[in-house]
Protein backbone atom coordinates (compact mmCIF):
# COMPACT_ATOMS: atom_id res chain seq x y z
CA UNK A 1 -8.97 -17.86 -1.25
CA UNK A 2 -6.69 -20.90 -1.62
CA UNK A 3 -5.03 -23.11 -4.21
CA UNK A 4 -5.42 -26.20 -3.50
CA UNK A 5 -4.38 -29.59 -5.17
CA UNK A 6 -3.23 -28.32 -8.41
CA UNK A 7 -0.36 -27.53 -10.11
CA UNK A 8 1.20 -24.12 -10.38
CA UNK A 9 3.20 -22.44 -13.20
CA UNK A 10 5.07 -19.23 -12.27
CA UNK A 11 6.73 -18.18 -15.85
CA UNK A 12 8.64 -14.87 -14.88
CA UNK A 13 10.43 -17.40 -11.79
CA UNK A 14 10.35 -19.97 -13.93
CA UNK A 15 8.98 -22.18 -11.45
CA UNK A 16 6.23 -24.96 -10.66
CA UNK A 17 4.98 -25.62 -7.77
CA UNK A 18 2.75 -28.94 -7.30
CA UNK A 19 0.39 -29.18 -4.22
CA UNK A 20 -0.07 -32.51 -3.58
CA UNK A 21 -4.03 -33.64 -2.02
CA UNK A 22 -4.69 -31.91 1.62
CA UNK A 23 -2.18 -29.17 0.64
CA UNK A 24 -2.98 -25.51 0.18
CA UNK A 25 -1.57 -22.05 -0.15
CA UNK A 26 -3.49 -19.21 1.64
CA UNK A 27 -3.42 -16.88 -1.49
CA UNK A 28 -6.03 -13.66 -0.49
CA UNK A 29 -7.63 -11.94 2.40
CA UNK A 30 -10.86 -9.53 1.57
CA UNK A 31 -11.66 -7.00 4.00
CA UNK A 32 -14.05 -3.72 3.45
CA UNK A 33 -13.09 -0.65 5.29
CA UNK A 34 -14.61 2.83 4.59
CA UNK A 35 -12.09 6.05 3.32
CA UNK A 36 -11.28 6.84 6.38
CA UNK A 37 -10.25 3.69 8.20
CA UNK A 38 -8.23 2.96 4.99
CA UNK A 39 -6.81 6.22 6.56
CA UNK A 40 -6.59 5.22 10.11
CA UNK A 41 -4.56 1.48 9.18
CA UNK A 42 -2.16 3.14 7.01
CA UNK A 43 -1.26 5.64 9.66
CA UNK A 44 -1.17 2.76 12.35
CA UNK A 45 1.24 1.06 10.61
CA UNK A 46 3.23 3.85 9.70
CA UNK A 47 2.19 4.24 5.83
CA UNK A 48 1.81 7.50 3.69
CA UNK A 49 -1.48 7.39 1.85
CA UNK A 50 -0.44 8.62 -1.73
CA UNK A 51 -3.23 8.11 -4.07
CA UNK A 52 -6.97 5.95 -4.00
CA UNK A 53 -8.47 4.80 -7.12
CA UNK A 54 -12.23 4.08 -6.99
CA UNK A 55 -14.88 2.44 -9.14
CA UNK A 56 -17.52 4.46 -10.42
CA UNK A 57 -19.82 3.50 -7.63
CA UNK A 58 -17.21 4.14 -5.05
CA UNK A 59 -17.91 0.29 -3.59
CA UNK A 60 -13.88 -0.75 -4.29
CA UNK A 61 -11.12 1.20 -3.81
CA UNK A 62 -6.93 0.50 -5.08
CA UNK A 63 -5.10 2.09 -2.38
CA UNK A 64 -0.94 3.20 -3.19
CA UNK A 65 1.11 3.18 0.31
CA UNK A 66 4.59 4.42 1.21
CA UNK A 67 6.62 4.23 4.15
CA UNK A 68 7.54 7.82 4.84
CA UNK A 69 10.53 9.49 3.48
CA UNK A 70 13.80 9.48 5.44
């Protein structure tokens, strides 16, 4: 997903940001892995898995990561 051409209001930074024509902002990447390569990427990059959240139909998942305690 992008914004493109358009003009921005962040209120809590009180800031506006104006992308002019042919400009863009890559704002989202969408990606479906299973349970257990959720798993496998969070120990690859050295994240604690603490908690999942699912729909009801188990298609989407919220996923809380921690770097591991020191």
């Amino acid at each position: 997903m992008y914004l493109v051409s358009q003009v921005v209001r962040l209120e809590g930074l009180n800031l506006t940001i104006s992308l002019k024509s042919g400009e863009e902002i890559h704002t989202e990447n969408s990606h479906k892995y299973s349970v257990e390569e959720i798993q496998f990427l969070a120990n690859k990059a050295g994240l604690e898995l603490k908690q999942q959240w699912f729909d009801r139909k188990r298609q989407f998942s919220l996923n809380q990561l921690h770097p591991p305690r020191v």
